[in-house]
N, C-alpha and C. Protein backbone atom coordinates (compact mmCIF):
# COMPACT_ATOMS: atom_id res chain seq x y z
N UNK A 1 -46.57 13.24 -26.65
CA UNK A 1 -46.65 13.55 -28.07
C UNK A 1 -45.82 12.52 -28.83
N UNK A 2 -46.32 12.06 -29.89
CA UNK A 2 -45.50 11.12 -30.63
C UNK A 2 -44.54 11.54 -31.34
N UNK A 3 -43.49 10.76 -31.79
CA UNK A 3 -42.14 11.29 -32.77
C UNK A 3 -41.71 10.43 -33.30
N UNK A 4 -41.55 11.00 -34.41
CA UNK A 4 -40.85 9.84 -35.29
C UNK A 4 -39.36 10.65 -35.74
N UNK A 5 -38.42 9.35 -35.92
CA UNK A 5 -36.94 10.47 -36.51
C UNK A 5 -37.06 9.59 -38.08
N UNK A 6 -36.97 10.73 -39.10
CA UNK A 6 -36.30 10.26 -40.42
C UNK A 6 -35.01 10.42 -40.48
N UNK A 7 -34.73 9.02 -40.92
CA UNK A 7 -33.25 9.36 -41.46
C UNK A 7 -33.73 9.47 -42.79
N UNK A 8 -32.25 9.96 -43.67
CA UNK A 8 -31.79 10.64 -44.86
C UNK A 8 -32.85 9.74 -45.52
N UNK A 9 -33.15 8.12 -45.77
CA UNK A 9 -33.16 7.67 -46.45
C UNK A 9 -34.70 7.44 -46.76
N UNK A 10 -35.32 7.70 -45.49
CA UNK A 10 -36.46 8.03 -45.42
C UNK A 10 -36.71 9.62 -45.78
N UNK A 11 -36.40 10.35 -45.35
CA UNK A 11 -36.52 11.64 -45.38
C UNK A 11 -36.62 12.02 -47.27
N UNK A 12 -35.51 11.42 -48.06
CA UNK A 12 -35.63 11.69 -49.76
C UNK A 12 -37.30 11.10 -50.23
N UNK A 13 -37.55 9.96 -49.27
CA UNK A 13 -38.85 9.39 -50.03
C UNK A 13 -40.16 10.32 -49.82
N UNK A 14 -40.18 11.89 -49.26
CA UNK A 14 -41.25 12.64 -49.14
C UNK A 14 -40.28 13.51 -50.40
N UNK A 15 -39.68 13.53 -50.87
CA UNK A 15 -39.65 14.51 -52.31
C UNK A 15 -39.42 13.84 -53.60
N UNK A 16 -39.44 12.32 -53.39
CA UNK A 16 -38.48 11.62 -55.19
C UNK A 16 -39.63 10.51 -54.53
N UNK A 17 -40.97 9.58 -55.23
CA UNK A 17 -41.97 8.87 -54.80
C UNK A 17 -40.43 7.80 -55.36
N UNK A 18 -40.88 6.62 -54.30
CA UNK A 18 -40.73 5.74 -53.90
C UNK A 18 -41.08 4.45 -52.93
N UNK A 19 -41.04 3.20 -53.06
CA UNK A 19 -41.29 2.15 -51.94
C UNK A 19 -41.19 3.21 -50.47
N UNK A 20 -42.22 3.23 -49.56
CA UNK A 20 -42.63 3.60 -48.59
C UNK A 20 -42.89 5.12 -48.60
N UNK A 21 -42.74 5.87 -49.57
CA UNK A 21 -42.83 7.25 -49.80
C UNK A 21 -44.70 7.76 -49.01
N UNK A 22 -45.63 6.45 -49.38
CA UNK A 22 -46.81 6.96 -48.77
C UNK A 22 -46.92 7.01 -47.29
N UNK A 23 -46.09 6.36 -46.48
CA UNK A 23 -45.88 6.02 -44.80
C UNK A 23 -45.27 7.30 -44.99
N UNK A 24 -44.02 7.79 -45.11
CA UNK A 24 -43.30 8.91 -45.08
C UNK A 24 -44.36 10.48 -44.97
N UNK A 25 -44.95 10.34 -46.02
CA UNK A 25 -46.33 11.17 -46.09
C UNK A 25 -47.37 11.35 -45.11
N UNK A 26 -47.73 10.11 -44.91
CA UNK A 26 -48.82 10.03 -44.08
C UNK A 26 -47.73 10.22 -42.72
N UNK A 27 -47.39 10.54 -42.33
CA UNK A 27 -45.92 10.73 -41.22
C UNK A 27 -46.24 12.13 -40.95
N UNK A 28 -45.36 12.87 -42.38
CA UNK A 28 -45.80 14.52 -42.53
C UNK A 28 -46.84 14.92 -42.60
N UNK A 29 -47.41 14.67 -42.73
CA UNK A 29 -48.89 15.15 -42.94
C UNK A 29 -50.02 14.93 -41.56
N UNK A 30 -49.75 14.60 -39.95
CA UNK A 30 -50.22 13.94 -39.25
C UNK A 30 -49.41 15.34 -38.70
N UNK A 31 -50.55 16.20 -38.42
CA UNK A 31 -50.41 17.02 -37.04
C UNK A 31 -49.82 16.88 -35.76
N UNK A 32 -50.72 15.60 -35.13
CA UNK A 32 -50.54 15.45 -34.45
C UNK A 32 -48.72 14.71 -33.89
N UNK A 33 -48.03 14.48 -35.25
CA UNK A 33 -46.77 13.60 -35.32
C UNK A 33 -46.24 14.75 -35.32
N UNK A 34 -44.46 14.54 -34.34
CA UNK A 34 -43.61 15.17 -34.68
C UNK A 34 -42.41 14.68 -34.97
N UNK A 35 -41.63 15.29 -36.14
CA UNK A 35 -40.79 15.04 -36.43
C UNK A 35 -39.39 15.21 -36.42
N UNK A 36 -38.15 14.11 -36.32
CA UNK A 36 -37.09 14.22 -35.62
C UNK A 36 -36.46 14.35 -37.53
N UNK A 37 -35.04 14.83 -37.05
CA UNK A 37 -33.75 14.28 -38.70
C UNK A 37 -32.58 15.40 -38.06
N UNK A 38 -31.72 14.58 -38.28
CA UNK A 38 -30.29 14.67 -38.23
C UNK A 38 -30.15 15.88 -38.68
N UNK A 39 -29.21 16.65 -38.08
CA UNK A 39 -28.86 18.34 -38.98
C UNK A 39 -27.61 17.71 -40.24
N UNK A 40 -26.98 16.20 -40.10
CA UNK A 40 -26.29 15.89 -41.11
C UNK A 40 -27.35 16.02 -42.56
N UNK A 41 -28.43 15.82 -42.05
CA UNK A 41 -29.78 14.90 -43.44
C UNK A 41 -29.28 16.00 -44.38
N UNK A 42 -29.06 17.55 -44.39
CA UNK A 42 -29.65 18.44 -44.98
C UNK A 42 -28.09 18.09 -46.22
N UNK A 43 -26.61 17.70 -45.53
CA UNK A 43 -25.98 17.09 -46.42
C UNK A 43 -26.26 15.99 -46.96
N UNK A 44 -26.64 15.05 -46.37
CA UNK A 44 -26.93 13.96 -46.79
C UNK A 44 -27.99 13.76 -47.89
N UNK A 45 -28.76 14.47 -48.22
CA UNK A 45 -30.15 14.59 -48.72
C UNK A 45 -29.83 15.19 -50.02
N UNK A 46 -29.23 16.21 -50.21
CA UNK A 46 -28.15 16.82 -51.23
C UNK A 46 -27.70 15.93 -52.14
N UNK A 47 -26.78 14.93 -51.79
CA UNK A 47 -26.12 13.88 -51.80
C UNK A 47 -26.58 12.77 -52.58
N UNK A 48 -27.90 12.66 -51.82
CA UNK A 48 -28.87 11.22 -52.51
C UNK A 48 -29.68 12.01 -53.64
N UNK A 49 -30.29 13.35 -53.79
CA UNK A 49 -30.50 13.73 -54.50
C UNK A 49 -29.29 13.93 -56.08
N UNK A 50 -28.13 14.56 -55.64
CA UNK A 50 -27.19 14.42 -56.73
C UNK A 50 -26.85 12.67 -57.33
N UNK A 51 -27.04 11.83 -56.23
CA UNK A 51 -27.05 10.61 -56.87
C UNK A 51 -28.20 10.07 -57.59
N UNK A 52 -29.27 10.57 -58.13
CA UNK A 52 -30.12 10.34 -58.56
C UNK A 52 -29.70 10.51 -60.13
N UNK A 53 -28.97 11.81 -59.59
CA UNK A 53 -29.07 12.99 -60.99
C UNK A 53 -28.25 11.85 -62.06
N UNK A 54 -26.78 11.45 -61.06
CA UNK A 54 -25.91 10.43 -61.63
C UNK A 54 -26.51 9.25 -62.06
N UNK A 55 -27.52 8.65 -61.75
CA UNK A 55 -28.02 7.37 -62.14
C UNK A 55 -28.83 7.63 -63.58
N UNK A 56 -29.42 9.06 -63.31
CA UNK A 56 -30.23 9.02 -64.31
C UNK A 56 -31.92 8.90 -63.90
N UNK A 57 -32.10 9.31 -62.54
CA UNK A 57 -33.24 9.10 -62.24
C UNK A 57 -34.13 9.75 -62.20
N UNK A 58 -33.38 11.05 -61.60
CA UNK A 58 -34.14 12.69 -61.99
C UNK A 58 -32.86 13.75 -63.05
N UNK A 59 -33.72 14.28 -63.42
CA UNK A 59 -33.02 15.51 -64.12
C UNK A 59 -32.22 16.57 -63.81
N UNK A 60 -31.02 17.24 -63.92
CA UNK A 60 -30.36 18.39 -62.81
C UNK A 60 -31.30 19.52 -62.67
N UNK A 61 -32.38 19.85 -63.29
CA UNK A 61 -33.83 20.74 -62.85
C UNK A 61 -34.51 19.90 -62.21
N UNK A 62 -34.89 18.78 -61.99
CA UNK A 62 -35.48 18.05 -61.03
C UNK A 62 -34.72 18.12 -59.69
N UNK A 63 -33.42 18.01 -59.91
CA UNK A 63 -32.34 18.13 -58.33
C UNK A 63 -32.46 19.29 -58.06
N UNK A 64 -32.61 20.49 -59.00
CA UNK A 64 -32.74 21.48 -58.30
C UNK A 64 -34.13 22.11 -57.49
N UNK A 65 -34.61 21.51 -58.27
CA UNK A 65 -36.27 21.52 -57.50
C UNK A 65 -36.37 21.24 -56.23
N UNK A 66 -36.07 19.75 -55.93
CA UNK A 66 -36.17 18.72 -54.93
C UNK A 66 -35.19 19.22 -53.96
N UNK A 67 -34.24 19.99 -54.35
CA UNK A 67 -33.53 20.94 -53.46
C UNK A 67 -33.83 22.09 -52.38
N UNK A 68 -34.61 22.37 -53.24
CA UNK A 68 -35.46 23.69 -53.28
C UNK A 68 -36.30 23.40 -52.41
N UNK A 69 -37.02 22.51 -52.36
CA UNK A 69 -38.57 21.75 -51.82
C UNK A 69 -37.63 22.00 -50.54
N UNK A 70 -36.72 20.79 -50.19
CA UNK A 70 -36.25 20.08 -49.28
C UNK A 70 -36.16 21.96 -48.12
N UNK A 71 -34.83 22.54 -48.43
CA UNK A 71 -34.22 23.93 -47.68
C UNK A 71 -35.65 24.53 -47.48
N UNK A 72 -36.60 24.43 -48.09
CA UNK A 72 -37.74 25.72 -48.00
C UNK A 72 -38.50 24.75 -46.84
N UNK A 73 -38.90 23.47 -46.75
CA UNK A 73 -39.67 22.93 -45.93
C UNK A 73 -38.67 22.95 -44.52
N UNK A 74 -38.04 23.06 -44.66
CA UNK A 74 -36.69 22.90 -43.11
C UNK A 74 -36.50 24.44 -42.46
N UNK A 75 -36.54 25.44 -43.72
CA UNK A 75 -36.83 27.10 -43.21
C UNK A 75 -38.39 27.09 -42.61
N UNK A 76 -39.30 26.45 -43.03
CA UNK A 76 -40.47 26.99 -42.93
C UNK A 76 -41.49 25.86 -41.54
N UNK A 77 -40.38 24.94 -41.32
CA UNK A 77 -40.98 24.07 -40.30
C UNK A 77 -40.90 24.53 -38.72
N UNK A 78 -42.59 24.40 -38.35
CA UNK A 78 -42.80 24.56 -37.12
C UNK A 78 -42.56 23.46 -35.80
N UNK A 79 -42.96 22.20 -36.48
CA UNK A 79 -42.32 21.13 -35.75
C UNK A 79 -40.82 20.46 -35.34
């Protein structure tokens, strides 16, 4: 069975679109793929998300969203 591991930095580009965000996708979205990430990511991911908020890139309702997305897809994953 195939596997791929995201790190953090990959892992933000399936909730905030970005350069490689469609590989990331097409990643998740491939049944047949399974997927690896750090139990750090879930801090880490937090993190790059609040640094967004700081740059000005998303909105603190956008961080909380993308928050939201992130914990609910990690509760609800079978792979």
């Amino acid at each position: 069975m195939p596997g791929s591991f995201l790190d953090t930095s990959a892992l933000v580009k399936r909730y905030h679109p970005e350069a490689g965000s469609a590989e990331v996708d097409r990643l998740w979205n491939d049944p047949a793929q399974t997927l690896f990430v750090s139990r750090l990511s879930a801090l880490e991911i937090v993190s790059a998300f609040a640094g967004k908020v700081r740059a000005g890139t998303i909105s603190p309702v956008d961080f909380d969203s993308l928050r939201g997305r992130f914990f609910a897809d990690v509760a609800t994953s079978d792979r």
